[in-house]
PDB file of N, CA and C in Angstrom:
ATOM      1  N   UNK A   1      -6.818   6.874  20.656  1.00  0.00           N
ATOM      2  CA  UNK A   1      -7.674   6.188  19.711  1.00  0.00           C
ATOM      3  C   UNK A   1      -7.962   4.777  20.211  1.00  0.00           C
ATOM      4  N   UNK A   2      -9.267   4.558  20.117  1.00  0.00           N
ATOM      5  CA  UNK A   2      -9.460   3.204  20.458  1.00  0.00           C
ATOM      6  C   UNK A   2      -9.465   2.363  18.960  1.00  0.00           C
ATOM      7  N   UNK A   3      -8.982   1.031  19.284  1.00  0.00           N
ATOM      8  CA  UNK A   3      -8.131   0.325  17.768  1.00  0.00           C
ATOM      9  C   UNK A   3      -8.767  -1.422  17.781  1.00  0.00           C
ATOM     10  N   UNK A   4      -8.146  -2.095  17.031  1.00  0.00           N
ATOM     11  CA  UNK A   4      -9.015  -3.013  17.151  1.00  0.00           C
ATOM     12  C   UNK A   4      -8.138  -4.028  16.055  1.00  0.00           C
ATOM     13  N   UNK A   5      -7.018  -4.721  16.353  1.00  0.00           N
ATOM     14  CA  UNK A   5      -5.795  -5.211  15.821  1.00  0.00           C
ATOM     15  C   UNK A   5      -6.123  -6.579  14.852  1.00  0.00           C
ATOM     16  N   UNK A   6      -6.351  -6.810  13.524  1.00  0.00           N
ATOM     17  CA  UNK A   6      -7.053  -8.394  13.741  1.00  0.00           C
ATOM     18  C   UNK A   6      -5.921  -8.553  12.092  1.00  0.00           C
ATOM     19  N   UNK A   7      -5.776  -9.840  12.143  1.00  0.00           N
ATOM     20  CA  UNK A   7      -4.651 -10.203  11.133  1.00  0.00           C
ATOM     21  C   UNK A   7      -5.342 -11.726  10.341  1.00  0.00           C
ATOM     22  N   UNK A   8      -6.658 -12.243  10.688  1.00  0.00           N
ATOM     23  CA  UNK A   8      -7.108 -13.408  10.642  1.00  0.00           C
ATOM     24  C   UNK A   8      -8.091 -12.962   8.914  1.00  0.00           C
ATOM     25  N   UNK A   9      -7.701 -14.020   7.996  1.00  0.00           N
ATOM     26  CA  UNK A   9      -8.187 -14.272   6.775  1.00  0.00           C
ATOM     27  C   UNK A   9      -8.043 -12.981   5.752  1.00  0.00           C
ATOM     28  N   UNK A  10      -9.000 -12.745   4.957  1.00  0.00           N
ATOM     29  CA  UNK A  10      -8.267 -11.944   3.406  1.00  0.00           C
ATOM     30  C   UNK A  10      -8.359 -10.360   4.058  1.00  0.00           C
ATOM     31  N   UNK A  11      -7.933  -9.357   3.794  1.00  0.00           N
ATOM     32  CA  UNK A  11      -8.447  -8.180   3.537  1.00  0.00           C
ATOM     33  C   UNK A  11      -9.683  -7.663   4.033  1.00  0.00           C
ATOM     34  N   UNK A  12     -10.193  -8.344   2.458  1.00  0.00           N
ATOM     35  CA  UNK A  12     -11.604  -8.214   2.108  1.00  0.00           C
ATOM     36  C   UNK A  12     -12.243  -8.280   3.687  1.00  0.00           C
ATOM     37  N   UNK A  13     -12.135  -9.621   4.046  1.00  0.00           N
ATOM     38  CA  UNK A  13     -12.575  -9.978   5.223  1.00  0.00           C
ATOM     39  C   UNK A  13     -12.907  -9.230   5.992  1.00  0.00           C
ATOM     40  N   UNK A  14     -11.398  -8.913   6.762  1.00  0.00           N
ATOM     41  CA  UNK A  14     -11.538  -7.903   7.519  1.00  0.00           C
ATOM     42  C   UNK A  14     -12.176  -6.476   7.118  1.00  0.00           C
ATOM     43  N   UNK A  15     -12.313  -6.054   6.151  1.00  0.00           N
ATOM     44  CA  UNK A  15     -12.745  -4.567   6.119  1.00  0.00           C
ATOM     45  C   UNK A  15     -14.406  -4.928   6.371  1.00  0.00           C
ATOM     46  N   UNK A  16     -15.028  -5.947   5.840  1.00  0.00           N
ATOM     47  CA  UNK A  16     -16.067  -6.264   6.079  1.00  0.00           C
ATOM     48  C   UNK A  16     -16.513  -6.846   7.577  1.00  0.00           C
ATOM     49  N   UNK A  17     -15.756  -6.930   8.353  1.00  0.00           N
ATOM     50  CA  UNK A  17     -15.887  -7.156   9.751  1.00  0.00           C
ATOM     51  C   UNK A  17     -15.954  -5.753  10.396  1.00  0.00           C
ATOM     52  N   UNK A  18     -14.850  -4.895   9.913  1.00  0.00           N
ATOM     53  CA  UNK A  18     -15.056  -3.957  10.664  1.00  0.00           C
ATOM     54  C   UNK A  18     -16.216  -2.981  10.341  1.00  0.00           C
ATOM     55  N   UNK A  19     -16.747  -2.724   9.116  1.00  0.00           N
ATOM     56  CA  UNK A  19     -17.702  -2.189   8.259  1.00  0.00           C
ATOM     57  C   UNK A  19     -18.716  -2.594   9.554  1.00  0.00           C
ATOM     58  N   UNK A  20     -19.097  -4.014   9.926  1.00  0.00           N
ATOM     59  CA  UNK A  20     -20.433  -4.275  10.095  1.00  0.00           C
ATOM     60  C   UNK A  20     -20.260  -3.855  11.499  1.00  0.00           C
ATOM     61  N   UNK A  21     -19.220  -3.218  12.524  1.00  0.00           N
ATOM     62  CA  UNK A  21     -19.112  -2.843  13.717  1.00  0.00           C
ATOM     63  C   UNK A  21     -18.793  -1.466  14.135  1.00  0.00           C
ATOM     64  N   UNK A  22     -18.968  -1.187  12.599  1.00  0.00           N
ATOM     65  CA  UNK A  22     -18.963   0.237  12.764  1.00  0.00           C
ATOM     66  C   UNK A  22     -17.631   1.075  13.288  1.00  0.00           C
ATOM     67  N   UNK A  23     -16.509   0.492  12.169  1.00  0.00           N
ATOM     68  CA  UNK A  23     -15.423   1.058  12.308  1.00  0.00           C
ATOM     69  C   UNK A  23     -15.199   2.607  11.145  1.00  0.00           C
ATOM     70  N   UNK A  24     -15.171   3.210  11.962  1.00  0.00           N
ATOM     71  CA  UNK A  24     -14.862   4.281  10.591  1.00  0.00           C
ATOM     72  C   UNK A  24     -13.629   4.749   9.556  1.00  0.00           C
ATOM     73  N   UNK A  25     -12.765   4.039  10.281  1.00  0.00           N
ATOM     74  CA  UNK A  25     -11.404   3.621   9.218  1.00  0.00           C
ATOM     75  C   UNK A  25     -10.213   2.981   9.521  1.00  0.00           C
ATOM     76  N   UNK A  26     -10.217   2.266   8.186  1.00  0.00           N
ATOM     77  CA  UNK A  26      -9.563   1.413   8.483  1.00  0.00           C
ATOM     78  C   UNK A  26      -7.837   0.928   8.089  1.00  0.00           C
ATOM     79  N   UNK A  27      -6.713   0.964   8.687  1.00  0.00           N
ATOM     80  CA  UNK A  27      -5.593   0.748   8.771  1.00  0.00           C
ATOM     81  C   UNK A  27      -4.979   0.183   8.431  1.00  0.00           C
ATOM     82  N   UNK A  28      -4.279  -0.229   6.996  1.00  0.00           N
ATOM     83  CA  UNK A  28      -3.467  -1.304   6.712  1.00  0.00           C
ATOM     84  C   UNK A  28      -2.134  -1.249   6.841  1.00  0.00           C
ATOM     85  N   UNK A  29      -1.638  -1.798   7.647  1.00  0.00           N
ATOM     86  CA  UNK A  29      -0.177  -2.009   7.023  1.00  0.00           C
ATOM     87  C   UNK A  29       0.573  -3.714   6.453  1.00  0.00           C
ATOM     88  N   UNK A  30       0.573  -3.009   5.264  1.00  0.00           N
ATOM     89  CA  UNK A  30       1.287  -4.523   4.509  1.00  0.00           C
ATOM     90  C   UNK A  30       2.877  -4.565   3.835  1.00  0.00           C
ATOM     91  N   UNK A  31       3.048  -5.052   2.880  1.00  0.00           N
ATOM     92  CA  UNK A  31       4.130  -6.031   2.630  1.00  0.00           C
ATOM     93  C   UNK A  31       5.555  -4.351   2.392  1.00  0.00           C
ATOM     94  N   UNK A  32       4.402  -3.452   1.340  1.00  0.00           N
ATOM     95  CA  UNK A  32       5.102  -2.385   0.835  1.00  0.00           C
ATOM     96  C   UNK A  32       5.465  -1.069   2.340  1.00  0.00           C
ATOM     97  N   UNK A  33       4.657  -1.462   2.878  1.00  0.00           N
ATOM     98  CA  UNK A  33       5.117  -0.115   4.298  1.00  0.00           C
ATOM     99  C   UNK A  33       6.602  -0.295   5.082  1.00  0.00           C
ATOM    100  N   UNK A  34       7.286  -1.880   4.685  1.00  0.00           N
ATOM    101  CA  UNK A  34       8.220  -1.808   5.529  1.00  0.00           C
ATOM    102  C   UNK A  34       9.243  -0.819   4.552  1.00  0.00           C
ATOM    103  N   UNK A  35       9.221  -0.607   3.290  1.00  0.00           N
ATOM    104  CA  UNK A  35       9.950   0.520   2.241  1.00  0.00           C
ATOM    105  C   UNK A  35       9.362   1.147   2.179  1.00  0.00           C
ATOM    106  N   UNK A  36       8.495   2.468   2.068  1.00  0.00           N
ATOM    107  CA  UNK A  36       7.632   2.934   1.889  1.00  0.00           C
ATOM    108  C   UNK A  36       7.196   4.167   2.911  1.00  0.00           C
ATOM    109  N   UNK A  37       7.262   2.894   4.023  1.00  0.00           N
ATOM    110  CA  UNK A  37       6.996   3.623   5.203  1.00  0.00           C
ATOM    111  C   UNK A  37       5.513   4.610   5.242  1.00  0.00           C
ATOM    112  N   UNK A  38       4.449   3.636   4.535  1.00  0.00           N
ATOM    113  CA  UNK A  38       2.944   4.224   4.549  1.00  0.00           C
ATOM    114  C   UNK A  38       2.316   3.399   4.998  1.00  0.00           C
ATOM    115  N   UNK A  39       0.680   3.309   5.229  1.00  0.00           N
ATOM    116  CA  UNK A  39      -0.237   2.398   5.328  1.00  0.00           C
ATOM    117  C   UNK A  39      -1.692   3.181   4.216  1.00  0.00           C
ATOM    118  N   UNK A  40      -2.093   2.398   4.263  1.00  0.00           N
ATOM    119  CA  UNK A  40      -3.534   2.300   3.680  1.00  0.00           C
ATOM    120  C   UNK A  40      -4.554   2.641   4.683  1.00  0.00           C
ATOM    121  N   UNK A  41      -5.526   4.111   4.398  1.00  0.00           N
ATOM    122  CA  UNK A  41      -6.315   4.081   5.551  1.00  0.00           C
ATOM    123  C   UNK A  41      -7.560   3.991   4.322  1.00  0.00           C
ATOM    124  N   UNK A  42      -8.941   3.287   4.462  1.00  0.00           N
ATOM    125  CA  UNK A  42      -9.768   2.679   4.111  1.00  0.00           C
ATOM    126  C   UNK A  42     -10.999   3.593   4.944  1.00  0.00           C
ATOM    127  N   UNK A  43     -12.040   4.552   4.291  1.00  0.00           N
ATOM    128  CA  UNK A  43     -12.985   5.258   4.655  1.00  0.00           C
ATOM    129  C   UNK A  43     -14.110   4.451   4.444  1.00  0.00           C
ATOM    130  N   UNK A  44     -14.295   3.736   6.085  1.00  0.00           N
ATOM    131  CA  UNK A  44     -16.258   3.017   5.852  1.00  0.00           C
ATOM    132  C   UNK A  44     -17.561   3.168   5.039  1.00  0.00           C
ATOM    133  N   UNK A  45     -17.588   4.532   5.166  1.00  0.00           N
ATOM    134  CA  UNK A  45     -18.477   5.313   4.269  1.00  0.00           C
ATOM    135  C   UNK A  45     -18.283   5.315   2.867  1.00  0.00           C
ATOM    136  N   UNK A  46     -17.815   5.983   2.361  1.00  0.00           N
ATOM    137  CA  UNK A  46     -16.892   6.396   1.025  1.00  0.00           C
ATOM    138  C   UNK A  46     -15.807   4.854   0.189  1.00  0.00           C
ATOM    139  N   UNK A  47     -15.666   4.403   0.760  1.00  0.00           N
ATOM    140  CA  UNK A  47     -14.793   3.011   0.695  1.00  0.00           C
ATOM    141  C   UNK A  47     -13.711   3.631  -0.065  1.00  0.00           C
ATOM    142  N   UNK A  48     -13.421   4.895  -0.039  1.00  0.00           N
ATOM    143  CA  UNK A  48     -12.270   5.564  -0.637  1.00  0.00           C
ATOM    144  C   UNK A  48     -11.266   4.238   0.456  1.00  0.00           C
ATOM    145  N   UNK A  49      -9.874   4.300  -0.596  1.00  0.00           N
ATOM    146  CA  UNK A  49      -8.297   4.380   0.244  1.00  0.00           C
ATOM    147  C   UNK A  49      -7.686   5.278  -0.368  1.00  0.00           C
ATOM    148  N   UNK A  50      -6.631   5.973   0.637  1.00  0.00           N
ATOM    149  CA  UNK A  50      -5.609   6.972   0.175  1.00  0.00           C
ATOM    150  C   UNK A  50      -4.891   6.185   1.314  1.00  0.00           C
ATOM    151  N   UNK A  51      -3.548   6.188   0.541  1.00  0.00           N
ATOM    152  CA  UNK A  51      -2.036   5.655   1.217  1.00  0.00           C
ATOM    153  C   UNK A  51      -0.933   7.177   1.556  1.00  0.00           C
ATOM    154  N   UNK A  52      -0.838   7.109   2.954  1.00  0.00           N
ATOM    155  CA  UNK A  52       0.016   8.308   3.410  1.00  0.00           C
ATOM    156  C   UNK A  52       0.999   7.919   4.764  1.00  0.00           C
ATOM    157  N   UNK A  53       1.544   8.382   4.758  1.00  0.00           N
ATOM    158  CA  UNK A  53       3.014   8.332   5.550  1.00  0.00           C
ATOM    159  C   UNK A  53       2.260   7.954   7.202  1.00  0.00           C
ATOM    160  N   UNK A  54       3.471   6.988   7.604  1.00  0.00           N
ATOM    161  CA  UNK A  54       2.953   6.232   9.080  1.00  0.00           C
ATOM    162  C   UNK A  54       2.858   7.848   9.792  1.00  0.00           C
ATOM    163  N   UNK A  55       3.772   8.672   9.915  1.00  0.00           N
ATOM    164  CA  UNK A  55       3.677   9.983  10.616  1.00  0.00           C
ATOM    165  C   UNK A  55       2.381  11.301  10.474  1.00  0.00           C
ATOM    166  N   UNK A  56       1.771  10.818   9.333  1.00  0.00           N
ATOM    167  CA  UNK A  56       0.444  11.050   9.172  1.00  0.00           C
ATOM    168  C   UNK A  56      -0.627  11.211   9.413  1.00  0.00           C
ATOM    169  N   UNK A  57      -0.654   9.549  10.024  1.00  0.00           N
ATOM    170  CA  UNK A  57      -1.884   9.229   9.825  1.00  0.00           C
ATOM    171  C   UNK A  57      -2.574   9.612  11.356  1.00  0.00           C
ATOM    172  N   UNK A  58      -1.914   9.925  12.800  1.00  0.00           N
ATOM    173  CA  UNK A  58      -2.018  11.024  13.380  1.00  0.00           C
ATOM    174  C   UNK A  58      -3.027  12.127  13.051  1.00  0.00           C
ATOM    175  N   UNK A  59      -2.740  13.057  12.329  1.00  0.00           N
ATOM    176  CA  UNK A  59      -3.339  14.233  11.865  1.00  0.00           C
ATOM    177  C   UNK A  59      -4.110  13.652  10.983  1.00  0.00           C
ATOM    178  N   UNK A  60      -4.689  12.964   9.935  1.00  0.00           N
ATOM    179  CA  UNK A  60      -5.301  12.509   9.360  1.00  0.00           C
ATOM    180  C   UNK A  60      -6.767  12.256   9.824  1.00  0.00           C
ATOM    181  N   UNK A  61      -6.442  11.123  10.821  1.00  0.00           N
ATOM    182  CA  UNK A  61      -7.265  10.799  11.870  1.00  0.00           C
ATOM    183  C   UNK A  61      -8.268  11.636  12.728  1.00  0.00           C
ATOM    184  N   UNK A  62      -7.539  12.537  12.913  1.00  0.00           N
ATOM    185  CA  UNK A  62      -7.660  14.318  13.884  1.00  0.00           C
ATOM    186  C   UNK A  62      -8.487  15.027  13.121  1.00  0.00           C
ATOM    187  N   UNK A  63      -8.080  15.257  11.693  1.00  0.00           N
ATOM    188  CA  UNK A  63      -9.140  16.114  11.087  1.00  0.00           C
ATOM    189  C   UNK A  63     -10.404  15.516  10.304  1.00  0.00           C
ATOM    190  N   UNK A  64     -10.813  14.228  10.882  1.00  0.00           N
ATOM    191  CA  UNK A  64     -11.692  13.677  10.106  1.00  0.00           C
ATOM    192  C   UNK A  64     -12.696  12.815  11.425  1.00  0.00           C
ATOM    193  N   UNK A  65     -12.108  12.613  12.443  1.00  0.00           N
ATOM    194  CA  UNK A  65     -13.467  12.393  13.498  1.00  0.00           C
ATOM    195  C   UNK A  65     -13.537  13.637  14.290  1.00  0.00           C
ATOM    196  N   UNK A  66     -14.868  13.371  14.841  1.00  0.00           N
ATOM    197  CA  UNK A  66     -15.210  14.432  16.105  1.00  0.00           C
ATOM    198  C   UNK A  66     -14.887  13.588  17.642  1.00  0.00           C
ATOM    199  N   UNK A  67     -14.489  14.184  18.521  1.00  0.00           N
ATOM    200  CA  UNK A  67     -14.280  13.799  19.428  1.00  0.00           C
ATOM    201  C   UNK A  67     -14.633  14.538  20.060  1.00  0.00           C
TER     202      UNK A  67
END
């Protein structure tokens, strides 16, 4: 997977940075993943989030682009 790591200003921010470069989803990991052990993946299109297990998001990924 090609990725694109950025930690600079709100959220918001960033999802709107990546939105305008045409990221198709997007990756959070915050305060709750170090218990939890999930992230937040964020759909460009849909602006759905669903939160699922770091071991996941692998297959997640897999059944939702074409490569």
């Amino acid at each position: 997977f090609v990725v694109d790591y950025d930690e600079t200003g709100s959220i918001g921010k960033r999802y709107r940075r990546q939105d305008e470069i045409g990221t198709p989803f997007c990756i959070t990991y915050d305060f709750d993943s170090e218990n939890d052990h999930c992230v937040t993946i964020r759909d460009r299109d849909t602006m759905q989030q669903v939160r699922i297990k770091i071991e996941e998001v692998e297959k997640y990924l897999e059944e939702r682009l074409n490569f």
